[in-house]
C-alpha atoms as a PDB file:
ATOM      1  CA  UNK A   1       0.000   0.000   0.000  1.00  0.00           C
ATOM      2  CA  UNK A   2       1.222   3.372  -0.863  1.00  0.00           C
ATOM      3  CA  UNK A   3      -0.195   6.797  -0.903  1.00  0.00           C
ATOM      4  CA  UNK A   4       0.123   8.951  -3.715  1.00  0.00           C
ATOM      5  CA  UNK A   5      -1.043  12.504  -2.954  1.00  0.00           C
ATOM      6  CA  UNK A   6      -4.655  12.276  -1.426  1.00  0.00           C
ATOM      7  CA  UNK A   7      -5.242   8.651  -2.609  1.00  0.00           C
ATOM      8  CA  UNK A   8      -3.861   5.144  -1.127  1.00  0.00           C
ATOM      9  CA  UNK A   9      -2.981   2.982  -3.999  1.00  0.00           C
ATOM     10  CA  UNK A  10      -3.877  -0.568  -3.026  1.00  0.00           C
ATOM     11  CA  UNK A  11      -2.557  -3.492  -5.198  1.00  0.00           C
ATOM     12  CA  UNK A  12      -3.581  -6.681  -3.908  1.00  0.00           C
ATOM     13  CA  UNK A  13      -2.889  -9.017  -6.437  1.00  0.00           C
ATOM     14  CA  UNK A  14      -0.137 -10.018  -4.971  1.00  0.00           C
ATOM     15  CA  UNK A  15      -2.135 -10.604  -1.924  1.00  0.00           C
ATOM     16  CA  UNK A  16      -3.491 -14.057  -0.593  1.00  0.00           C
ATOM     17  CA  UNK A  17      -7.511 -14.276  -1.748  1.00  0.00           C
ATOM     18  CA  UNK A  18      -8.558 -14.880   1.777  1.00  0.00           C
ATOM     19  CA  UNK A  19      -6.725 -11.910   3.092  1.00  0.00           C
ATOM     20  CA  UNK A  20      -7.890  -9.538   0.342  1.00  0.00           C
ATOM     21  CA  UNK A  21     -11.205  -8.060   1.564  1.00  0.00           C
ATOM     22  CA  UNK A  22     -10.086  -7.586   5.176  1.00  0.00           C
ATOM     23  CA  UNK A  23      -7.191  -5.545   3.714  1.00  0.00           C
ATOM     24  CA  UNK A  24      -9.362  -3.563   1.605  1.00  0.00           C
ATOM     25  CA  UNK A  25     -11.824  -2.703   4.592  1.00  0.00           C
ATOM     26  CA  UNK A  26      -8.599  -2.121   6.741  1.00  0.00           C
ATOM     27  CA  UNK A  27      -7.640   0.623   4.472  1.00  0.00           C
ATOM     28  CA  UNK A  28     -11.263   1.981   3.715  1.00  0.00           C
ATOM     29  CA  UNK A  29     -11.440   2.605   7.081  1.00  0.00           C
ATOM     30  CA  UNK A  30      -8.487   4.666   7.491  1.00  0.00           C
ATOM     31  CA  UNK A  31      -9.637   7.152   5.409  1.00  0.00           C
ATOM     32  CA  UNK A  32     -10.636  10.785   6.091  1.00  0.00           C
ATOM     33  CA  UNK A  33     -14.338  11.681   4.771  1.00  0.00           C
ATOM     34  CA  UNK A  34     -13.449  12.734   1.173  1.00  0.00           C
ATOM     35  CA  UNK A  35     -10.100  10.824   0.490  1.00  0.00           C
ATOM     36  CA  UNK A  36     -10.042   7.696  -2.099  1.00  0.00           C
ATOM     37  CA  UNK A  37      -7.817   4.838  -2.476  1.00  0.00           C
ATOM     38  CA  UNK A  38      -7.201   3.084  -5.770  1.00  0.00           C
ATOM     39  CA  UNK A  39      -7.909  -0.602  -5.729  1.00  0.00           C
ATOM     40  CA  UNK A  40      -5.931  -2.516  -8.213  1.00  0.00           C
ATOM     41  CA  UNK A  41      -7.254  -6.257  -8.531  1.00  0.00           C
ATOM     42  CA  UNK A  42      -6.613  -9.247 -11.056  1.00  0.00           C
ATOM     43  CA  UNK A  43     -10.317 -10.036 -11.294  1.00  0.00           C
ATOM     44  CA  UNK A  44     -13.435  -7.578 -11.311  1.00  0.00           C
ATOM     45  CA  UNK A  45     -14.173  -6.895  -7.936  1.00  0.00           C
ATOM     46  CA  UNK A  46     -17.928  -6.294  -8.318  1.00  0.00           C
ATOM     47  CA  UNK A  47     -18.768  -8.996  -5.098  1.00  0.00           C
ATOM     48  CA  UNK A  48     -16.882  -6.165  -3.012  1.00  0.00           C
ATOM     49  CA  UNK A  49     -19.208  -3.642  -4.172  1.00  0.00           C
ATOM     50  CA  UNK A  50     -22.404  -5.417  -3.141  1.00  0.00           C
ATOM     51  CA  UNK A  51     -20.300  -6.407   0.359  1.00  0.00           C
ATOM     52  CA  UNK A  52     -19.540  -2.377   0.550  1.00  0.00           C
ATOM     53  CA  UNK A  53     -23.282  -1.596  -0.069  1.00  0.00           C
ATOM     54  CA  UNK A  54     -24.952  -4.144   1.988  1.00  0.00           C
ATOM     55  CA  UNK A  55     -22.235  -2.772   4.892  1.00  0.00           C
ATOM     56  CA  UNK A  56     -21.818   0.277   4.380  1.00  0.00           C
ATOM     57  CA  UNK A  57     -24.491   1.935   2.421  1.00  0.00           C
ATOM     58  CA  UNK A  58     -23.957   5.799   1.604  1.00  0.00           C
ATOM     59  CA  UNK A  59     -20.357   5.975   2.929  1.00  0.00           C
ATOM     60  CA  UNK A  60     -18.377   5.496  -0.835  1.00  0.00           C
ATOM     61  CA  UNK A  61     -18.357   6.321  -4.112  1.00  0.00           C
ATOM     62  CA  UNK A  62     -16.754   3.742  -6.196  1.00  0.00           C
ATOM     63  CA  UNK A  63     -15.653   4.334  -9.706  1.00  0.00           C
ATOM     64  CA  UNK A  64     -14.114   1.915 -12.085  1.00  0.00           C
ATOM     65  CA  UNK A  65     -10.468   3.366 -13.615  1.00  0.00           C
ATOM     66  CA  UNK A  66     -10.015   0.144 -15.628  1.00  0.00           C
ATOM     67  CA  UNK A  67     -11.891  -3.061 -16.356  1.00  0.00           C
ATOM     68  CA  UNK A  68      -9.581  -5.758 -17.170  1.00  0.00           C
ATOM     69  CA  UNK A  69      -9.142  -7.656 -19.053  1.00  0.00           C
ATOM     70  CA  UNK A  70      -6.314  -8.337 -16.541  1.00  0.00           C
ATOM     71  CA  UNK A  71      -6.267  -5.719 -13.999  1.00  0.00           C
ATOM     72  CA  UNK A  72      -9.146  -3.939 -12.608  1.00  0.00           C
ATOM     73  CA  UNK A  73      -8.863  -0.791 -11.084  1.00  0.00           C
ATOM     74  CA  UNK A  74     -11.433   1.255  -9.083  1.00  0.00           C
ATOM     75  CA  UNK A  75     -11.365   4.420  -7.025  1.00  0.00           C
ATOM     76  CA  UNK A  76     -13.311   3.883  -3.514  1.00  0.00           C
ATOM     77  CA  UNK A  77     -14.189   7.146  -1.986  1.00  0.00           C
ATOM     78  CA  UNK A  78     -15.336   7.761   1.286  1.00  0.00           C
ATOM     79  CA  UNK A  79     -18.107   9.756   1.352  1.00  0.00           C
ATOM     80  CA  UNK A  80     -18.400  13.499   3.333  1.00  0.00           C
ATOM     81  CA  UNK A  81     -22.369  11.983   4.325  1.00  0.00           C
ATOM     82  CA  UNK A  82     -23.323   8.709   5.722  1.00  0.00           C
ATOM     83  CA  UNK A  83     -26.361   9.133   4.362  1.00  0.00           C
ATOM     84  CA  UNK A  84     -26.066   9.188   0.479  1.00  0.00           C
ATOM     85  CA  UNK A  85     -26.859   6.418  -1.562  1.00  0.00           C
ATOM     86  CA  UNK A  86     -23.470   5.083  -3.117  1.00  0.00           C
ATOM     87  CA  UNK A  87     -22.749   6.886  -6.307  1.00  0.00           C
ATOM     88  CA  UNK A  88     -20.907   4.400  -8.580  1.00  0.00           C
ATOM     89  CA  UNK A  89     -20.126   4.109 -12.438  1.00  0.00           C
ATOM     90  CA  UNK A  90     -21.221   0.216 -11.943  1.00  0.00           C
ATOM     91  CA  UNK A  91     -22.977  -1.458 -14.845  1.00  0.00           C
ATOM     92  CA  UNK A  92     -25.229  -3.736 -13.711  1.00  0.00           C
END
């Protein structure tokens, strides 16, 4: 992990799959209201966005960057208002 001006860059490919989304809440949580961290990912991590908005509904933004076909990348946000519903660039 690595920040790079206001955003955490967070490459967990190399990272076991088991140990992935506790990482990715880990650093979520660290964040200011506002700031963003860049996931980076070998696979679309779309079952963390429906974990994220089951568990935390109106508290990110997330935005794909880049959708594979080998690495995924998507800017979480934390939001400034709990109570927004979760703005996202998501196809569904």
């Amino acid at each position: 992990m690595s920040i790079e001006k206001d955003r955490v860059l967070l490459d967990v490919r190399p990272i076991m799959p088991k140990e992935k989304h506790a990482m990715i809440y880990a650093a979520f949580e660290r964040l200011e209201a506002g700031q963003s961290m860049m996931l980076i990912n070998d696979h679309d991590p779309k079952p963390l966005y429906h974990e994220f908005s089951a568990e935390k509904p109106g508290m990110f933004n997330w935005d794909y960057v880049e959708k594979g076909p080998e690495i995924w990348k998507v800017v979480i946000t934390k939001s400034r208002f709990e109570h927004q519903k979760p703005k996202t660039t998501e196809s569904e």
